[in-house]
PDB file of N, CA and C in Angstrom:
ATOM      1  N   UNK A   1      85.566 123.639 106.504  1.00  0.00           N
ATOM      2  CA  UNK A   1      85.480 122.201 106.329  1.00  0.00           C
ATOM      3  C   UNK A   1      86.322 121.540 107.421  1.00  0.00           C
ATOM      4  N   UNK A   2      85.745 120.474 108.256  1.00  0.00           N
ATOM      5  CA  UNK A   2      86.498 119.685 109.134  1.00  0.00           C
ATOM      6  C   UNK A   2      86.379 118.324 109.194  1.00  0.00           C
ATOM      7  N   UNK A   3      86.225 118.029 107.912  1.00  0.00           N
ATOM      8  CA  UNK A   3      86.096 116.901 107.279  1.00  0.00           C
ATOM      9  C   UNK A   3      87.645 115.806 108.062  1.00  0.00           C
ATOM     10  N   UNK A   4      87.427 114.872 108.066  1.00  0.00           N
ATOM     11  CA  UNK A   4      88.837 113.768 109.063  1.00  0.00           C
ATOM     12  C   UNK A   4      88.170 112.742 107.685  1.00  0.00           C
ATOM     13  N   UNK A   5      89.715 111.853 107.468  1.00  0.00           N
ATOM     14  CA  UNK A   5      89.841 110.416 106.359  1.00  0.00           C
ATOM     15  C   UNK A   5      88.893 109.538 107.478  1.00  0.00           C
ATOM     16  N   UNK A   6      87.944 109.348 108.225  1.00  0.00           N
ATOM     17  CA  UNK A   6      86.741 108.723 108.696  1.00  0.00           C
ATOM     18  C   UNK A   6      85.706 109.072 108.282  1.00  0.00           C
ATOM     19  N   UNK A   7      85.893 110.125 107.901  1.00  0.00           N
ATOM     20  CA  UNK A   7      84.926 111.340 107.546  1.00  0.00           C
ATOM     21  C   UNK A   7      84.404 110.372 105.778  1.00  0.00           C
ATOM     22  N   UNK A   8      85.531 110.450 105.238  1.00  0.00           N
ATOM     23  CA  UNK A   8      85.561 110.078 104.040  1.00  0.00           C
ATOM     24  C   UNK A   8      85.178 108.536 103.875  1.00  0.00           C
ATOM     25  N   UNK A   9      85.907 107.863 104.642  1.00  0.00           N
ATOM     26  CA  UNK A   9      85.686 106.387 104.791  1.00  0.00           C
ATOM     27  C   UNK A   9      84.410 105.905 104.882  1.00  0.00           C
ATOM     28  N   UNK A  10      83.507 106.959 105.658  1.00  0.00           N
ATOM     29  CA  UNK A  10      81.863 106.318 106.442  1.00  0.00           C
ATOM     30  C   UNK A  10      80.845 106.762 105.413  1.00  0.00           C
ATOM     31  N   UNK A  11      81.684 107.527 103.697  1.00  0.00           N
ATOM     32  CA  UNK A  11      80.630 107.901 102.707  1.00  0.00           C
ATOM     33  C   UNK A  11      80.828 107.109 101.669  1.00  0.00           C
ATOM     34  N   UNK A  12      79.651 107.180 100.708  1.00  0.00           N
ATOM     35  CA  UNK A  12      79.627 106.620  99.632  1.00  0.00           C
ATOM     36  C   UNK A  12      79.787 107.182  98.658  1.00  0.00           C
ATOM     37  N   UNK A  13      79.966 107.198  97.045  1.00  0.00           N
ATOM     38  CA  UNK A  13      79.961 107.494  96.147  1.00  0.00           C
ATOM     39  C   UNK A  13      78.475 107.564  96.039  1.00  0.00           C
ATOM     40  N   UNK A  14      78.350 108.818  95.566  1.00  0.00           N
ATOM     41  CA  UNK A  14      77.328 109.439  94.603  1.00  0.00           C
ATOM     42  C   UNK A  14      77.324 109.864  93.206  1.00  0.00           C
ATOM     43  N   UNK A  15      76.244 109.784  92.473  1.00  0.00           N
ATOM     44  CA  UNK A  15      76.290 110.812  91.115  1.00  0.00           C
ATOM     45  C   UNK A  15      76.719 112.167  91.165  1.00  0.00           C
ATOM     46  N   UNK A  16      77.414 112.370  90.763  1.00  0.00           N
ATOM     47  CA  UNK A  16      78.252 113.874  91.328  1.00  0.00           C
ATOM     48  C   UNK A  16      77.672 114.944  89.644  1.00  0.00           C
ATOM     49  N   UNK A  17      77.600 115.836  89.616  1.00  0.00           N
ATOM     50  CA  UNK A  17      77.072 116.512  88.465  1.00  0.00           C
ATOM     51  C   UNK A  17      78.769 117.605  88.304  1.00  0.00           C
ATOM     52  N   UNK A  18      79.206 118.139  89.115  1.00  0.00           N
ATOM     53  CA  UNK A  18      79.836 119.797  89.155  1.00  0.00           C
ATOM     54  C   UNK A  18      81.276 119.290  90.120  1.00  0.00           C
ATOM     55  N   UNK A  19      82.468 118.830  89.555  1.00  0.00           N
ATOM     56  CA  UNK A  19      83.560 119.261  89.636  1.00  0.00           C
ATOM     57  C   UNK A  19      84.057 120.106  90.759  1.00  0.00           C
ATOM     58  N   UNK A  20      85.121 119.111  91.706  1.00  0.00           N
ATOM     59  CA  UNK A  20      85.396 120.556  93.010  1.00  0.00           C
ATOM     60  C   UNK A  20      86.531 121.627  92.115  1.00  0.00           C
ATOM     61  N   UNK A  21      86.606 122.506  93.102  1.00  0.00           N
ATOM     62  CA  UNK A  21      86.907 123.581  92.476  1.00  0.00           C
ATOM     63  C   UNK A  21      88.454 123.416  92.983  1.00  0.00           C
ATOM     64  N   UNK A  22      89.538 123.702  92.457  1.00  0.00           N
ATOM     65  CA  UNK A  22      90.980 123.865  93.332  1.00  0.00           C
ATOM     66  C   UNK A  22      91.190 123.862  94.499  1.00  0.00           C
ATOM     67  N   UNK A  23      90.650 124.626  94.883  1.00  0.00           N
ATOM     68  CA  UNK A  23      90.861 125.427  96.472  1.00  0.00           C
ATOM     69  C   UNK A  23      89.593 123.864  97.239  1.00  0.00           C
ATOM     70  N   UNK A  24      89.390 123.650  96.748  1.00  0.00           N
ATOM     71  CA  UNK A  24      88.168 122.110  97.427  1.00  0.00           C
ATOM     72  C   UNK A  24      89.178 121.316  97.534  1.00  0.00           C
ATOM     73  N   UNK A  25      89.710 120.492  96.091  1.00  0.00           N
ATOM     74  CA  UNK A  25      90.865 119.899  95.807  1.00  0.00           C
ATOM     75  C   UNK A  25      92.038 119.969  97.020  1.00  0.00           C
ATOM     76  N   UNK A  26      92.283 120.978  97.339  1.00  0.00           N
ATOM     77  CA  UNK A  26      93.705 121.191  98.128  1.00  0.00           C
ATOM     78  C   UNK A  26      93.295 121.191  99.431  1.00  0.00           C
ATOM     79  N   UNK A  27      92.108 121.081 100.018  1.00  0.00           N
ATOM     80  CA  UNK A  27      91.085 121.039 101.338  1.00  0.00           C
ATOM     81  C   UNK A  27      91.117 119.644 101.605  1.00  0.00           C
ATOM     82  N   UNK A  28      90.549 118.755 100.499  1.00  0.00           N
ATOM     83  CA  UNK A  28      90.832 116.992 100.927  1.00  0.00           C
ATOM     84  C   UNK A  28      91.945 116.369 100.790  1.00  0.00           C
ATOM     85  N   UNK A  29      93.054 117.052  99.882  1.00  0.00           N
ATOM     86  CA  UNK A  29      93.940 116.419 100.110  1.00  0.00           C
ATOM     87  C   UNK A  29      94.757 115.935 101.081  1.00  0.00           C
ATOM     88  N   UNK A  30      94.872 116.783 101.719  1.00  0.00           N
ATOM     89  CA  UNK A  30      95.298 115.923 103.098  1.00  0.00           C
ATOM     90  C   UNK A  30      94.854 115.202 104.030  1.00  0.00           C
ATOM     91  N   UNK A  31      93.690 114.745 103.576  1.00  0.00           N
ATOM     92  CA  UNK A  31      92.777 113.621 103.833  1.00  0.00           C
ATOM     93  C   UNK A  31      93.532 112.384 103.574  1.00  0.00           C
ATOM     94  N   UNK A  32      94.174 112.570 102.576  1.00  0.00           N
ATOM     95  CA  UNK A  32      94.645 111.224 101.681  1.00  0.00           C
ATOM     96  C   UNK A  32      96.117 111.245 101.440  1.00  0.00           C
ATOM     97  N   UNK A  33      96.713 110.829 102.744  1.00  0.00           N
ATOM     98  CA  UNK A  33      97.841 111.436 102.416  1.00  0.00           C
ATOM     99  C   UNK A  33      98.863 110.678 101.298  1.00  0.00           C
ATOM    100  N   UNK A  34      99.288 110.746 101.003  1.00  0.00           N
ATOM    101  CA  UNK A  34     100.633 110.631  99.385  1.00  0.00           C
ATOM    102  C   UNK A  34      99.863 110.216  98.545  1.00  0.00           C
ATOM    103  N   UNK A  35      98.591 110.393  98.445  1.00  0.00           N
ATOM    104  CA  UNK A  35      98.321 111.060  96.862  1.00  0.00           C
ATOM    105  C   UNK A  35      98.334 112.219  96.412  1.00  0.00           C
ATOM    106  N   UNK A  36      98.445 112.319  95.082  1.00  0.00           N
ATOM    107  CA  UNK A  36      98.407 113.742  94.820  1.00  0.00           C
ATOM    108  C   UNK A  36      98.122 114.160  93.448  1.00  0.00           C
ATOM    109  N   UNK A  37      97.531 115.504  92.961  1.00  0.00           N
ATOM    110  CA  UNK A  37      96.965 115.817  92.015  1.00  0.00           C
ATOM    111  C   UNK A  37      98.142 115.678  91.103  1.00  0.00           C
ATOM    112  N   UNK A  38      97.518 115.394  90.164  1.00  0.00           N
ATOM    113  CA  UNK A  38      98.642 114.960  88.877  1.00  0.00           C
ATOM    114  C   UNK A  38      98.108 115.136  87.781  1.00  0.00           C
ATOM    115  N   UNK A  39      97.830 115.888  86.885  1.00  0.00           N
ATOM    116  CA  UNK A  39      97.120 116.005  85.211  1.00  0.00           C
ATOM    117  C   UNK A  39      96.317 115.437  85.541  1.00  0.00           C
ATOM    118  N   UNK A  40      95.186 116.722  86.106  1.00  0.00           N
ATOM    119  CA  UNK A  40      93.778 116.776  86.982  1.00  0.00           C
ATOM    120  C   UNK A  40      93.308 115.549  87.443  1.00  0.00           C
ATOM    121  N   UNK A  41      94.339 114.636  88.259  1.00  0.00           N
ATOM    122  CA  UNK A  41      93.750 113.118  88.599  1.00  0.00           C
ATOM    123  C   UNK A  41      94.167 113.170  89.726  1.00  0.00           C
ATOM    124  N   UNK A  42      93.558 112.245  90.790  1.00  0.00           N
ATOM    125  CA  UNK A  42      94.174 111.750  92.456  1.00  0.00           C
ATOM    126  C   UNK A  42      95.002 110.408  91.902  1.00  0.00           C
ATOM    127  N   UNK A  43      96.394 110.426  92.343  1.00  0.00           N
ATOM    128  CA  UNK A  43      97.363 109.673  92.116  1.00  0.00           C
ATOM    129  C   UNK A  43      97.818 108.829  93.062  1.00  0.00           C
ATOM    130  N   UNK A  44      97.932 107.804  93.240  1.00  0.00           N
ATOM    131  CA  UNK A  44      98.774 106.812  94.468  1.00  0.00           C
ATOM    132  C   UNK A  44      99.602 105.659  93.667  1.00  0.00           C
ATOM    133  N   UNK A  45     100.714 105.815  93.857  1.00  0.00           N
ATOM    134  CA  UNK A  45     101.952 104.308  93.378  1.00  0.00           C
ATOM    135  C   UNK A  45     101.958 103.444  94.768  1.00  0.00           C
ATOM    136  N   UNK A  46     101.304 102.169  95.184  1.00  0.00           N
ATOM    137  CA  UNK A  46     101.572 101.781  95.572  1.00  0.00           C
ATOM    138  C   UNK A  46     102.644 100.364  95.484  1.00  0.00           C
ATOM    139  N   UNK A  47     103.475 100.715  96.667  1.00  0.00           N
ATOM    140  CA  UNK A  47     104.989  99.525  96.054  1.00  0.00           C
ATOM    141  C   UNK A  47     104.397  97.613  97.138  1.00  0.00           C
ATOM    142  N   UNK A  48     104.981  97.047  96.291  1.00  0.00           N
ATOM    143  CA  UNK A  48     104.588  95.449  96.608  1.00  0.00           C
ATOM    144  C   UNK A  48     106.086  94.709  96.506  1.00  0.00           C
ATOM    145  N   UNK A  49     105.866  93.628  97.576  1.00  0.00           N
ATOM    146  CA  UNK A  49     107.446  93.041  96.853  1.00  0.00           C
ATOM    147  C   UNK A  49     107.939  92.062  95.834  1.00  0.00           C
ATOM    148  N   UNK A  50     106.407  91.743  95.354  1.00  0.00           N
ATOM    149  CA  UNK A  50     106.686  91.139  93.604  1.00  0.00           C
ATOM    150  C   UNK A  50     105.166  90.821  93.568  1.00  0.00           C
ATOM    151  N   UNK A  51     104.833  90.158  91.901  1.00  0.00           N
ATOM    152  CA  UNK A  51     103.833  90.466  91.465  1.00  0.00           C
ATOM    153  C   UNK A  51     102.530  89.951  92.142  1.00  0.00           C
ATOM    154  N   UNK A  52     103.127  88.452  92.442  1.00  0.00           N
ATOM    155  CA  UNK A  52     101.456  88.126  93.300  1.00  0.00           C
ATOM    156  C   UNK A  52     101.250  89.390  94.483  1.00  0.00           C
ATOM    157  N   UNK A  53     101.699  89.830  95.315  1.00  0.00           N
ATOM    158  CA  UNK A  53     101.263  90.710  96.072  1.00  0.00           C
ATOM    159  C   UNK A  53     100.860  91.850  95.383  1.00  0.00           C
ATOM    160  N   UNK A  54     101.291  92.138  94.249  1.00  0.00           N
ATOM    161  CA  UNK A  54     100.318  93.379  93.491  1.00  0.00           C
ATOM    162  C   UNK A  54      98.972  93.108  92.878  1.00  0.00           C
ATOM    163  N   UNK A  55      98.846  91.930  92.439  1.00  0.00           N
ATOM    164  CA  UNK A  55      98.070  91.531  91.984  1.00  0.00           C
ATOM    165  C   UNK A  55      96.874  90.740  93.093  1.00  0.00           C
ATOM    166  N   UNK A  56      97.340  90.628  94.570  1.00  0.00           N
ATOM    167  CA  UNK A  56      96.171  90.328  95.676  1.00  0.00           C
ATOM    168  C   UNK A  56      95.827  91.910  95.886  1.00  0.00           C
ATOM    169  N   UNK A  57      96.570  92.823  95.311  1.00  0.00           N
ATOM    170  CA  UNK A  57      96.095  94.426  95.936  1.00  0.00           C
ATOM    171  C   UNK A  57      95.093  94.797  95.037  1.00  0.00           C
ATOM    172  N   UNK A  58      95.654  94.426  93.912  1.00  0.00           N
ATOM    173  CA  UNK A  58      94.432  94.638  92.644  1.00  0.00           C
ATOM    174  C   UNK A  58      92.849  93.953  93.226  1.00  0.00           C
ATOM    175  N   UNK A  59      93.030  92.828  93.287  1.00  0.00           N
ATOM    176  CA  UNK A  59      91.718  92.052  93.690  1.00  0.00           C
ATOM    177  C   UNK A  59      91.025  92.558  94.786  1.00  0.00           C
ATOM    178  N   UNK A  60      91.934  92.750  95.916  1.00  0.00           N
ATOM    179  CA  UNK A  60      91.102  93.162  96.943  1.00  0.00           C
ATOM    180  C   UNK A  60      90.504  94.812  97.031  1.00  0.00           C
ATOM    181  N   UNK A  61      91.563  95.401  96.117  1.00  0.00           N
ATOM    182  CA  UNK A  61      90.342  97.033  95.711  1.00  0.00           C
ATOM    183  C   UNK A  61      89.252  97.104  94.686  1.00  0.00           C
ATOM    184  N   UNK A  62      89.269  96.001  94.016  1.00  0.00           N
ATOM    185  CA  UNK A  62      88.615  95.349  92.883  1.00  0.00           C
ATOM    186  C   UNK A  62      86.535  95.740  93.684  1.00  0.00           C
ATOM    187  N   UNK A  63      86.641  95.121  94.757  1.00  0.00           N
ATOM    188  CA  UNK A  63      85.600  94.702  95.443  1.00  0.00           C
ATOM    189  C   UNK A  63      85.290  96.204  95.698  1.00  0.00           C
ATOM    190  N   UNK A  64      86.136  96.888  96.650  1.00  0.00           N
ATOM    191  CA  UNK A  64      85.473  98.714  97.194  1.00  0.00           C
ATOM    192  C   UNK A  64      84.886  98.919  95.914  1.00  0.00           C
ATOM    193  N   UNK A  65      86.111  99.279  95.001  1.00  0.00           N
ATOM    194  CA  UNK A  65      85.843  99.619  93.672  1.00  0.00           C
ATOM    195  C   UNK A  65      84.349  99.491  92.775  1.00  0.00           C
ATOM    196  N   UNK A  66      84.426  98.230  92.731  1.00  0.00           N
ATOM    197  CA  UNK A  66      82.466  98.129  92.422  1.00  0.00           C
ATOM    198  C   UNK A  66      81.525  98.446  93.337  1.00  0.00           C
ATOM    199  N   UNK A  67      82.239  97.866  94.452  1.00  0.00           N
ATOM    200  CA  UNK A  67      80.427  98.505  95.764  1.00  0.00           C
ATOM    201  C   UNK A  67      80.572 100.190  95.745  1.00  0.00           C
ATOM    202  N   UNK A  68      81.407 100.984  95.007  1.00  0.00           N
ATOM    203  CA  UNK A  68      81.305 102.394  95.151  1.00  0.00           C
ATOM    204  C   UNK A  68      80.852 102.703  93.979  1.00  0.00           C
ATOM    205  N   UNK A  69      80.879 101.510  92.781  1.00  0.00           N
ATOM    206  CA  UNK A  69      80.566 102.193  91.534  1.00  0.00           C
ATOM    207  C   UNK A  69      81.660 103.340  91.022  1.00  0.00           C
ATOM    208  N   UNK A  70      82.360 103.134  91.171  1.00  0.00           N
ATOM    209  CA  UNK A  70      83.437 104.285  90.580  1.00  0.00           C
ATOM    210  C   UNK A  70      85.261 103.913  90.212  1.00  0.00           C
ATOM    211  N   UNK A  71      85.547 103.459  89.131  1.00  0.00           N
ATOM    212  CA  UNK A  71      86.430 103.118  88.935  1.00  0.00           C
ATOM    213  C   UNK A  71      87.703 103.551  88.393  1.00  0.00           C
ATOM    214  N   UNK A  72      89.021 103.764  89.315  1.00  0.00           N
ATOM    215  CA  UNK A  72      89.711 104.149  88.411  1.00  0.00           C
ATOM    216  C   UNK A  72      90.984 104.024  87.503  1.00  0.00           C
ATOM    217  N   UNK A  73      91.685 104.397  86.806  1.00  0.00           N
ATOM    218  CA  UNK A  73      92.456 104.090  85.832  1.00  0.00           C
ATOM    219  C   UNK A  73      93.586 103.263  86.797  1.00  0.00           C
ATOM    220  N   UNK A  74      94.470 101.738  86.666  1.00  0.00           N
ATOM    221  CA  UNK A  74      94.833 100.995  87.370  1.00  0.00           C
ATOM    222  C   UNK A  74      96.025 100.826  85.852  1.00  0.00           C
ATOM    223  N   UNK A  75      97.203 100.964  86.648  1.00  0.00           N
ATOM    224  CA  UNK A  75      98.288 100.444  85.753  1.00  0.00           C
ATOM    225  C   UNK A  75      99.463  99.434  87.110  1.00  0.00           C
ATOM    226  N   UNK A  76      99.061  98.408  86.475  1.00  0.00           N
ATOM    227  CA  UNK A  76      99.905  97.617  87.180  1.00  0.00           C
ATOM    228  C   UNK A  76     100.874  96.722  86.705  1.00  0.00           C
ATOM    229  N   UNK A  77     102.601  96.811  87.270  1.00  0.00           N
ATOM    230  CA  UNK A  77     103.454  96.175  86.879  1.00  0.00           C
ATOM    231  C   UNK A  77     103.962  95.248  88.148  1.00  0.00           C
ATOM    232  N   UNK A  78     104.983  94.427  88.221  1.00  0.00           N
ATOM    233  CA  UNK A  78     105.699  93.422  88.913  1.00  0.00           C
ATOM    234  C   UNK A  78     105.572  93.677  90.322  1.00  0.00           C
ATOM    235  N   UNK A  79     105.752  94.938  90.692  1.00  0.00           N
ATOM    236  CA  UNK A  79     106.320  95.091  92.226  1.00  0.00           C
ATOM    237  C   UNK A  79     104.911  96.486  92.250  1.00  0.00           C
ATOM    238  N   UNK A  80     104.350  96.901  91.266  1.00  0.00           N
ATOM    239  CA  UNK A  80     103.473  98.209  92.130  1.00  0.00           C
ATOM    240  C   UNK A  80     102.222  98.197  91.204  1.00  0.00           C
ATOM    241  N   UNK A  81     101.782  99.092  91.677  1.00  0.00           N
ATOM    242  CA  UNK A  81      99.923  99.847  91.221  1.00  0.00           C
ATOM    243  C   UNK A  81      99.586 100.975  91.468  1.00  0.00           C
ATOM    244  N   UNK A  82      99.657 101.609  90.334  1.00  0.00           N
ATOM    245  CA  UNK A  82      99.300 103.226  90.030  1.00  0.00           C
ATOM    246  C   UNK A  82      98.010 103.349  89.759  1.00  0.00           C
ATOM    247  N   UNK A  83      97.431 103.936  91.489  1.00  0.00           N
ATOM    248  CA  UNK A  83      95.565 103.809  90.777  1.00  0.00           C
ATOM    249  C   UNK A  83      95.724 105.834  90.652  1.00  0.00           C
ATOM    250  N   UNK A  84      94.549 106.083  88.925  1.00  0.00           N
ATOM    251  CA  UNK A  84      94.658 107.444  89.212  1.00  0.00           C
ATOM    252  C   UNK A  84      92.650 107.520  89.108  1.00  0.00           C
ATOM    253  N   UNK A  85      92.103 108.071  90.411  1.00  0.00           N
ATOM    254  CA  UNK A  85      91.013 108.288  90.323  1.00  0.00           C
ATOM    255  C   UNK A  85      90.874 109.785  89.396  1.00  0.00           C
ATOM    256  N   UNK A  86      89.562 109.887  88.754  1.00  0.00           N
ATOM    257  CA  UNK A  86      88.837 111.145  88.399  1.00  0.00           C
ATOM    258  C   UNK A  86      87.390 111.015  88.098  1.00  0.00           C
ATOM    259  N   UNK A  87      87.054 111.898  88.036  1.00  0.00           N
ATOM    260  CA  UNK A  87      85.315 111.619  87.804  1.00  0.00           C
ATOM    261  C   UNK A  87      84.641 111.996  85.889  1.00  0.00           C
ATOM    262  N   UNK A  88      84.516 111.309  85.340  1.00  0.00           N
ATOM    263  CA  UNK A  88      84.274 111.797  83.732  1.00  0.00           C
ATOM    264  C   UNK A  88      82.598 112.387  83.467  1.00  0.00           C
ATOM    265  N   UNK A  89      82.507 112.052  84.711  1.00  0.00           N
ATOM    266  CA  UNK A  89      80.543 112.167  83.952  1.00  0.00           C
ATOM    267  C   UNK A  89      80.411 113.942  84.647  1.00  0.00           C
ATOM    268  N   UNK A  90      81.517 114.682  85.886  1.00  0.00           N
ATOM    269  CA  UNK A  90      81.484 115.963  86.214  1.00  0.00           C
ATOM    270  C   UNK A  90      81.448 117.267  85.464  1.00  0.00           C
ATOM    271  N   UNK A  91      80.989 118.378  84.855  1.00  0.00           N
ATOM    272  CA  UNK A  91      81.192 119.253  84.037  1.00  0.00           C
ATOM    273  C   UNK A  91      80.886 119.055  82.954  1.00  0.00           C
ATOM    274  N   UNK A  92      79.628 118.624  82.780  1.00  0.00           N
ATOM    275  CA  UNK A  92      78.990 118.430  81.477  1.00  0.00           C
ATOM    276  C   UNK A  92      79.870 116.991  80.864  1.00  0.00           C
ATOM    277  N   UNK A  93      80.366 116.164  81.582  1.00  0.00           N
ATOM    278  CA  UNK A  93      80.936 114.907  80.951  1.00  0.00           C
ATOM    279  C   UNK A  93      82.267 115.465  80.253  1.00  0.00           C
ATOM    280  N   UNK A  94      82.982 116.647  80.872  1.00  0.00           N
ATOM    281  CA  UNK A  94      84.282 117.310  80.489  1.00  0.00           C
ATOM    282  C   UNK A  94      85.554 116.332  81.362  1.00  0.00           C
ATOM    283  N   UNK A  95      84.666 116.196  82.653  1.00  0.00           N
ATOM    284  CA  UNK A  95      85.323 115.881  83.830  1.00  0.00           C
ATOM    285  C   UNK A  95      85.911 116.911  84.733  1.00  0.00           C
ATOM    286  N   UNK A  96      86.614 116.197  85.686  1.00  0.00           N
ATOM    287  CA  UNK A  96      87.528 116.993  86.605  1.00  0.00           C
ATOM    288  C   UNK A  96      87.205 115.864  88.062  1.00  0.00           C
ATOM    289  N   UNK A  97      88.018 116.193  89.289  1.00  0.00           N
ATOM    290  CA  UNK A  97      88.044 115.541  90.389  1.00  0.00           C
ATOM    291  C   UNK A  97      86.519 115.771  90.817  1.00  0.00           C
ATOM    292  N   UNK A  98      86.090 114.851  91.905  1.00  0.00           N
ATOM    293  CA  UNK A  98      84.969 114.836  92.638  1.00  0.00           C
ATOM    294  C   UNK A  98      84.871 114.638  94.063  1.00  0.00           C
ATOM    295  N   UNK A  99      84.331 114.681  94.898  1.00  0.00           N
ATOM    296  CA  UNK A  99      84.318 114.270  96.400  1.00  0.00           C
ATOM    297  C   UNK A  99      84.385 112.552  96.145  1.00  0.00           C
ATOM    298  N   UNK A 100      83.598 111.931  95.339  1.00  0.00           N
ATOM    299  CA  UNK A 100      84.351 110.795  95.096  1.00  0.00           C
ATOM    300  C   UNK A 100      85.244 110.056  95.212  1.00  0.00           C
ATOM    301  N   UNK A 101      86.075 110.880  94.508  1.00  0.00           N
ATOM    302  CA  UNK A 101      87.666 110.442  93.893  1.00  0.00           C
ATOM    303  C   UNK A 101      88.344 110.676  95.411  1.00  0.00           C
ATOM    304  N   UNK A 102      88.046 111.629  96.530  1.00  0.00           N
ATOM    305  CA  UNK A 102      88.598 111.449  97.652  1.00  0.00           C
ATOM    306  C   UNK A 102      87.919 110.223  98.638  1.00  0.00           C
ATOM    307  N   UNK A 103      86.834 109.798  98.545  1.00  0.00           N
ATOM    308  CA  UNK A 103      85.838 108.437  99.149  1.00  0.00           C
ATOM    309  C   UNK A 103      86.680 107.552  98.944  1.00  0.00           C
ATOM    310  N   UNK A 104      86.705 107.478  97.679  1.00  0.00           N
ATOM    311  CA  UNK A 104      87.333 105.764  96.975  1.00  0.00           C
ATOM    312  C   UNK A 104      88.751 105.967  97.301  1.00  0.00           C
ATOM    313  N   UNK A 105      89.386 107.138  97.136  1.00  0.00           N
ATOM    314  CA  UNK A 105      91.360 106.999  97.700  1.00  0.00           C
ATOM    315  C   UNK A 105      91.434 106.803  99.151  1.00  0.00           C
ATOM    316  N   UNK A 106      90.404 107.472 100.097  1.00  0.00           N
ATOM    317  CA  UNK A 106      90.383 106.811 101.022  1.00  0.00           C
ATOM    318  C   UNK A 106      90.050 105.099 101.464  1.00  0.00           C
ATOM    319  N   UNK A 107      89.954 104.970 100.830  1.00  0.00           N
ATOM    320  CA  UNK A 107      88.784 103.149 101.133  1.00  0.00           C
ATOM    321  C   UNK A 107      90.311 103.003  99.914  1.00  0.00           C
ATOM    322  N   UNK A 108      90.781 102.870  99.234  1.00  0.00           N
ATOM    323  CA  UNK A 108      91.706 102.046  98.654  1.00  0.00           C
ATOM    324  C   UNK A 108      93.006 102.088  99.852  1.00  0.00           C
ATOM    325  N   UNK A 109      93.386 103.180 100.237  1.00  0.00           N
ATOM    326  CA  UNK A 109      94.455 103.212 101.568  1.00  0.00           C
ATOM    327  C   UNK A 109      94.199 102.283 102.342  1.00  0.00           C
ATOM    328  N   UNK A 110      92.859 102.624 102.805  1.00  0.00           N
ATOM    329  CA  UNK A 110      92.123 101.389 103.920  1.00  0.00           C
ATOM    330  C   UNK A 110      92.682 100.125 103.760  1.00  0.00           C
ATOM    331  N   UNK A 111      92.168  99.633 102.164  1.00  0.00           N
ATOM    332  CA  UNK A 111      92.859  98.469 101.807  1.00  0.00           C
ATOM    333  C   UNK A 111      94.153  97.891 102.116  1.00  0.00           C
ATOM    334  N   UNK A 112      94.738  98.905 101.689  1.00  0.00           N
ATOM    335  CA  UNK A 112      96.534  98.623 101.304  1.00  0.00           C
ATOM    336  C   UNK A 112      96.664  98.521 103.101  1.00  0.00           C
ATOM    337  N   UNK A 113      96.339  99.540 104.259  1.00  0.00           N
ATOM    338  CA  UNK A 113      97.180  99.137 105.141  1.00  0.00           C
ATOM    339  C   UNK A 113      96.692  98.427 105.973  1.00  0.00           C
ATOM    340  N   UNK A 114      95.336  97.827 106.101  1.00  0.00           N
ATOM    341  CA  UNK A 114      94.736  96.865 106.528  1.00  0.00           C
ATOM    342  C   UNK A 114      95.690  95.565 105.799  1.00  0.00           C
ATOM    343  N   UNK A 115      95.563  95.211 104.629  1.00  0.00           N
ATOM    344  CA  UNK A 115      96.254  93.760 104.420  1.00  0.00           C
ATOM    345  C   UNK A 115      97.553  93.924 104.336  1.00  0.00           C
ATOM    346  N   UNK A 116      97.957  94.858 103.858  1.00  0.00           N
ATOM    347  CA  UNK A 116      99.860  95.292 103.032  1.00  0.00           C
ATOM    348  C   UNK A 116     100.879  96.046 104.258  1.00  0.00           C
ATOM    349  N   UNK A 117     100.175  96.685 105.085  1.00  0.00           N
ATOM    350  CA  UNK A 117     101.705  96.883 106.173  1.00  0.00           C
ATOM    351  C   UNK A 117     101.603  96.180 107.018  1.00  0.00           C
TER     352      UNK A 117
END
């Protein structure tokens, strides 16, 4: 695999049926860099310096987020936003990560350092 985070950026979300396997998992991750697998999810805390700026980060991934069709779990407080992607409909609707969940963490980075650094 010689997959590059452009690589990831220039795809879309698909219906995914079958779950990557670990050794897949640990292949894209460094695609995406400081996220990371966490109780089988792609993880990113991103920090803000108070709430309206977390809350323009929310909005503006809001938009990828639907044009990819794939949404994921968003906990947001004062100063940050913990997005954790996974895919639920993979493995018979058991779940697990997807090539997805690396699409959309890429295109949410995009976000953050296009408007936020």
């Amino acid at each position: 695999m010689n997959l590059t985070t452009q690589d990831l950026l220039a795809q879309t979300s698909k219906p995914q049926v079958d779950a990557l396997d670990d050794a897949s998992c640990q292949q894209y991750l460094p695609l995406v860099p400081g996220w990371a697998l966490t109780q089988a999810k792609l993880v990113k805390t991103f920090a803000f310096s108070d709430y309206h700026e977390t809350l323009a980060f929310v909005n503006a991934i809001a938009y990828v987020i639907h044009a990819e069709d794939h949404h994921p779990e968003l906990l947001v407080t004062y100063n940050r936003c913990t997005v954790r992607f996974d895919t639920h409909s993979v493995n018979q609707g058991k779940g697990g990560l997807s090539l997805n969940d690396f699409i959309c963490a890429a295109k949410v980075d995009a976000v953050f350092h296009q408007t936020f650094s």
